[in-house]
C-alpha atoms as a PDB file:
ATOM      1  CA  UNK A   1     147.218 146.393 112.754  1.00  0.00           C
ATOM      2  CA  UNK A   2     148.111 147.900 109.467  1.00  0.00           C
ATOM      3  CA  UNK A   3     145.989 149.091 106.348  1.00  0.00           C
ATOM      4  CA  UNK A   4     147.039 145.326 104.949  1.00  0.00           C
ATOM      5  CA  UNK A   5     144.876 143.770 107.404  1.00  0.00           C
ATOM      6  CA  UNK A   6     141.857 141.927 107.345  1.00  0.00           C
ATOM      7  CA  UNK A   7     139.717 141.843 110.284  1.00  0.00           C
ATOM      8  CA  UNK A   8     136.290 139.788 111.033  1.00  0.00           C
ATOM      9  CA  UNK A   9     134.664 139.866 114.746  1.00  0.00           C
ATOM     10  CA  UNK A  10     132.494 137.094 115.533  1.00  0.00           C
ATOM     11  CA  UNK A  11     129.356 137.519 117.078  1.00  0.00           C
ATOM     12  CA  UNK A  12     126.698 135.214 117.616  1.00  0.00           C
ATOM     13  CA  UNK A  13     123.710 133.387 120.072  1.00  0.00           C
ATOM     14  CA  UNK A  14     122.464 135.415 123.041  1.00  0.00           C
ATOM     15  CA  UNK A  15     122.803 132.449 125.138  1.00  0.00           C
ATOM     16  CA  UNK A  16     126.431 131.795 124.396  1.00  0.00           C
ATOM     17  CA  UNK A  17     127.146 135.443 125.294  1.00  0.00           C
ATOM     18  CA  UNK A  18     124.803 135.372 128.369  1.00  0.00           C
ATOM     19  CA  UNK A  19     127.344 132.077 129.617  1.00  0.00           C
ATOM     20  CA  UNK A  20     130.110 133.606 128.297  1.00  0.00           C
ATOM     21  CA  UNK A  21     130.196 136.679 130.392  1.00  0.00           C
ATOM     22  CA  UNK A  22     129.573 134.177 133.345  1.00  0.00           C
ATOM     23  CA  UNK A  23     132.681 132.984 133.310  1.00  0.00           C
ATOM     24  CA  UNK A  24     136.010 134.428 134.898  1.00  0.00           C
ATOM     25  CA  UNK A  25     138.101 136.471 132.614  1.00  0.00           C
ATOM     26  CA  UNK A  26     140.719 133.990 132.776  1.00  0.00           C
ATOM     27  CA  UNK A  27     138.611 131.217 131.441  1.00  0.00           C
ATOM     28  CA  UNK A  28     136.563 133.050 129.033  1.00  0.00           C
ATOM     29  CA  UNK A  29     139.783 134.486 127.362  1.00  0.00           C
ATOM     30  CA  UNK A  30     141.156 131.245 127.433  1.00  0.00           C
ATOM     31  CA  UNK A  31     138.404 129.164 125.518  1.00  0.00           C
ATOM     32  CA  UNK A  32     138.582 131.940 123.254  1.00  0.00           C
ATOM     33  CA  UNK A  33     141.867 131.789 122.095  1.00  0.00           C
ATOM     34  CA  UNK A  34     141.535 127.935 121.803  1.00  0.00           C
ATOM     35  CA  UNK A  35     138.799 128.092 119.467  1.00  0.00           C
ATOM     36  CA  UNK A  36     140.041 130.967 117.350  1.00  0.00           C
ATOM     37  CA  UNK A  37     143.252 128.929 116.586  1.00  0.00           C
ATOM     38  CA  UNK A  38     141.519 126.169 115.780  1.00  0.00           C
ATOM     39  CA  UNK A  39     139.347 127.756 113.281  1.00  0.00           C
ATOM     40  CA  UNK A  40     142.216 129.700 111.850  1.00  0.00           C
ATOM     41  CA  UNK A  41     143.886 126.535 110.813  1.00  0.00           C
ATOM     42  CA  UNK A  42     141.816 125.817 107.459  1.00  0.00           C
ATOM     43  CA  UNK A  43     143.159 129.210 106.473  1.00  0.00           C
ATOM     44  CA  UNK A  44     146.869 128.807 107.513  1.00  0.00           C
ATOM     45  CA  UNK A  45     146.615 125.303 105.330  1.00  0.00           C
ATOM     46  CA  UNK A  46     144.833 126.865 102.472  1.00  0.00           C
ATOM     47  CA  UNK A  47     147.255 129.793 102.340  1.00  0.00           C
ATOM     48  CA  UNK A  48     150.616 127.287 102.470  1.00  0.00           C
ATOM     49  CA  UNK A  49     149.153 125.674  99.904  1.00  0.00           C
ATOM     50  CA  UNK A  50     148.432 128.442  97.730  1.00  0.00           C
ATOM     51  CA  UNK A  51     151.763 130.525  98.274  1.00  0.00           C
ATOM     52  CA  UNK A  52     154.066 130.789  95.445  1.00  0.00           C
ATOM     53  CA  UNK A  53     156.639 127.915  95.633  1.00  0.00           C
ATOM     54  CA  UNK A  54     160.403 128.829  94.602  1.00  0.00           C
ATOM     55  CA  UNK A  55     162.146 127.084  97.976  1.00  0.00           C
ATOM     56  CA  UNK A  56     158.715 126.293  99.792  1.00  0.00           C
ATOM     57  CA  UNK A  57     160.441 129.075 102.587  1.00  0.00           C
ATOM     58  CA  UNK A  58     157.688 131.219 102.493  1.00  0.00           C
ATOM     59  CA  UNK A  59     154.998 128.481 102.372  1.00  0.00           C
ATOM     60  CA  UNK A  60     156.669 126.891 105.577  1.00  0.00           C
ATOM     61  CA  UNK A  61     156.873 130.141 107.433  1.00  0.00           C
ATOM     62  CA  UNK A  62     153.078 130.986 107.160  1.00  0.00           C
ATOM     63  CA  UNK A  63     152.011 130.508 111.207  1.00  0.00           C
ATOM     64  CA  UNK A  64     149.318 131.424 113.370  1.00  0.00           C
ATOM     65  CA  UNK A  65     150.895 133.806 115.957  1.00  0.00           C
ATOM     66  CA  UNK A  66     149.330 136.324 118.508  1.00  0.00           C
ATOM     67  CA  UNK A  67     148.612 139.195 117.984  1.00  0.00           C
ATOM     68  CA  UNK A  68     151.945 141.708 118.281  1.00  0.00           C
ATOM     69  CA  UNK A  69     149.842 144.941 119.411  1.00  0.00           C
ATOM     70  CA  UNK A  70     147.513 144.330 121.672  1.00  0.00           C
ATOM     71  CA  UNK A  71     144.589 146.024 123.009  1.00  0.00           C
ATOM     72  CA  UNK A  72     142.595 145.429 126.293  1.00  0.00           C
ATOM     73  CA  UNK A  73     139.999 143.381 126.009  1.00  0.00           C
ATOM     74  CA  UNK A  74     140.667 142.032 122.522  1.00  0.00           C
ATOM     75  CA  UNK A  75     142.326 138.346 121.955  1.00  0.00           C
ATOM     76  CA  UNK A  76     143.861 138.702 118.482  1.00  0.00           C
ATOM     77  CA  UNK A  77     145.185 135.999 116.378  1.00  0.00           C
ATOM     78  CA  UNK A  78     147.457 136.711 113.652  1.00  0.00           C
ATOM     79  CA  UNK A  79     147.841 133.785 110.034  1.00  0.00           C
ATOM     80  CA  UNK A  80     150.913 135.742 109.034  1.00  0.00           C
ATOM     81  CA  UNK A  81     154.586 134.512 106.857  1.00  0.00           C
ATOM     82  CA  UNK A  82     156.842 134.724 109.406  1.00  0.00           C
ATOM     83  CA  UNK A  83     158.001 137.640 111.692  1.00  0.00           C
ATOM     84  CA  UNK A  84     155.341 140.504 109.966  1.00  0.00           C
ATOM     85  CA  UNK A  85     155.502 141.564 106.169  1.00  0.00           C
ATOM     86  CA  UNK A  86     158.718 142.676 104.567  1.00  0.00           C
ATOM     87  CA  UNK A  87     160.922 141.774 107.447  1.00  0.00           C
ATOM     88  CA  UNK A  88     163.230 138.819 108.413  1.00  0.00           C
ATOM     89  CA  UNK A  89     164.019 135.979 106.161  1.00  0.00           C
ATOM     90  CA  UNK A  90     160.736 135.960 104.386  1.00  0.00           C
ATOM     91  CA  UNK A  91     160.589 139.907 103.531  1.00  0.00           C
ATOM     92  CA  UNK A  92     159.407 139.235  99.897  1.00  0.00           C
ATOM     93  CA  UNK A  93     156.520 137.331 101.373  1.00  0.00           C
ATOM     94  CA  UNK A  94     154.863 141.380 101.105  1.00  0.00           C
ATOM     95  CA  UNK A  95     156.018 141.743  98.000  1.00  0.00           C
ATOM     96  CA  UNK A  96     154.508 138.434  97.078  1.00  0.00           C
ATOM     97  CA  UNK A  97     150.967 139.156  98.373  1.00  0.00           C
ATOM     98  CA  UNK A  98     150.813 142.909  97.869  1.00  0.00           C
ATOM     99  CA  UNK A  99     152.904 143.337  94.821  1.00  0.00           C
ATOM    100  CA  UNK A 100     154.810 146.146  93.859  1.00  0.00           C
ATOM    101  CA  UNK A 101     154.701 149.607  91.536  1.00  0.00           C
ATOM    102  CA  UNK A 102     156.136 146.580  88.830  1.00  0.00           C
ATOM    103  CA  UNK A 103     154.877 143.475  89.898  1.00  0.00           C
ATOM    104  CA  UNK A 104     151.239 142.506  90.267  1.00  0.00           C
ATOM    105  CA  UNK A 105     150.306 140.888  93.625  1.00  0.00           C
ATOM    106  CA  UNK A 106     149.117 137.025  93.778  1.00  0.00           C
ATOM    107  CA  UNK A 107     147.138 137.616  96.887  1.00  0.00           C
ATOM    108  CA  UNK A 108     147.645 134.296  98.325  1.00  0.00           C
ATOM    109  CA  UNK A 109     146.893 134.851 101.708  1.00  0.00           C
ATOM    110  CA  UNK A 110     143.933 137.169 101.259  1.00  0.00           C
ATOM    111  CA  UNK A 111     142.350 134.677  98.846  1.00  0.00           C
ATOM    112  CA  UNK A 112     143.050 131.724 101.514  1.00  0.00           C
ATOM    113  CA  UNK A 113     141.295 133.803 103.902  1.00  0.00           C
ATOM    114  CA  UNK A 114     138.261 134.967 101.608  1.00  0.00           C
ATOM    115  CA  UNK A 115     137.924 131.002 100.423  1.00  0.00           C
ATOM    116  CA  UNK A 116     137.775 129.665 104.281  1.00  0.00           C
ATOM    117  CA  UNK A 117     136.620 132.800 106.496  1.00  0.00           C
ATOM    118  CA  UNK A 118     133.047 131.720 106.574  1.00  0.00           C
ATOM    119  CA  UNK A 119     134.787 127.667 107.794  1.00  0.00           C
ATOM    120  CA  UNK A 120     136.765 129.391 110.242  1.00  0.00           C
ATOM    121  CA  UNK A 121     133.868 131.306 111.688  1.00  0.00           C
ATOM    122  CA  UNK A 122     131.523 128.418 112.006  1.00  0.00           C
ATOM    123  CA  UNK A 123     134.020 126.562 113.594  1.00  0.00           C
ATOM    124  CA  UNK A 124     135.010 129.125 116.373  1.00  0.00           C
ATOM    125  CA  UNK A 125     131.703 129.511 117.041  1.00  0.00           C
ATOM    126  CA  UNK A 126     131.150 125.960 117.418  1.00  0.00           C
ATOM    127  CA  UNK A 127     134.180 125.888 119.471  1.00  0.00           C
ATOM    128  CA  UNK A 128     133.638 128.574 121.795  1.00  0.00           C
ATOM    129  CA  UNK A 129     129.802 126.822 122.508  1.00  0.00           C
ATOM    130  CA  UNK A 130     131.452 123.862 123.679  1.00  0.00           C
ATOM    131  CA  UNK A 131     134.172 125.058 125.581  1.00  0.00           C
ATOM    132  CA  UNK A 132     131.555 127.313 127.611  1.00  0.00           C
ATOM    133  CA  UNK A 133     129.928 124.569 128.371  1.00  0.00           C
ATOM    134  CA  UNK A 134     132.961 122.412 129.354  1.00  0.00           C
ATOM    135  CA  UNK A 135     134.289 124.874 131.506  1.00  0.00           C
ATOM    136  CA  UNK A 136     130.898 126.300 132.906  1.00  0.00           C
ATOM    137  CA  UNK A 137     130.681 122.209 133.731  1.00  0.00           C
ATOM    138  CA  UNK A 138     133.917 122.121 135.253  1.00  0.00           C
END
């Protein structure tokens, strides 16, 4: 991840980590990765609506996208504009957020995610509970 990143771990209830590590890796990384894109869709929304409209391109490329560099043991999830900043067809989507040595950035997708964050974590935590217990039932 580079310095323009902004991370947040989620921790939470004893008992959902307790059942959590009772699962098999396979499941556990799998309800995981359900609930964290789920919660990281109020800030992919927010963020489209937000970003600076000349075509709507950028707005339409914002995604949520694994992670590109991965580490074991940690699921990432990415709410990005397309490939990464400054490349492919929505390079000035960088420019746009960051700004530039003569342009001030708007900081679209860093307000999106300051505005929603604590949404996003309630719900991933909610999600995670119940898919614990769904699989754990299962």
């Amino acid at each position: 991840m580079g310095k323009n990143t902004i991370k947040f771990k989620v921790s939470g209830i004893k008992e959902i980590q307790r059942a959590f590590r009772e699962l098999p890796d396979k499941l556990a990384k799998k309800v995981i990765r359900q609930a964290l894109r789920k919660g990281l869709v109020p800030i992919r929304d927010t963020a489209k609506t937000d970003a600076p409209r000349k075509t709507g391109l950028m707005a339409a490329a914002i995604k949520i996208r694994a992670a590109t560099k991965r580490k074991r043991g940690v699921i990432s999830l990415d709410v990005r504009i397309g490939d990464h900043n400054f490349k492919g067809a929505t390079f000035y989507g960088g420019f746009q957020e960051f700004g530039t040595k003569n342009m001030e950035g708007q900081h679209f997708m860093e307000n999106a995610f300051r505005a929603k964050a604590p949404e996003a974590v309630a719900t991933i935590m909610d999600l995670v509970a119940k898919g614990i217990e769904r699989e754990a039932k299962a």
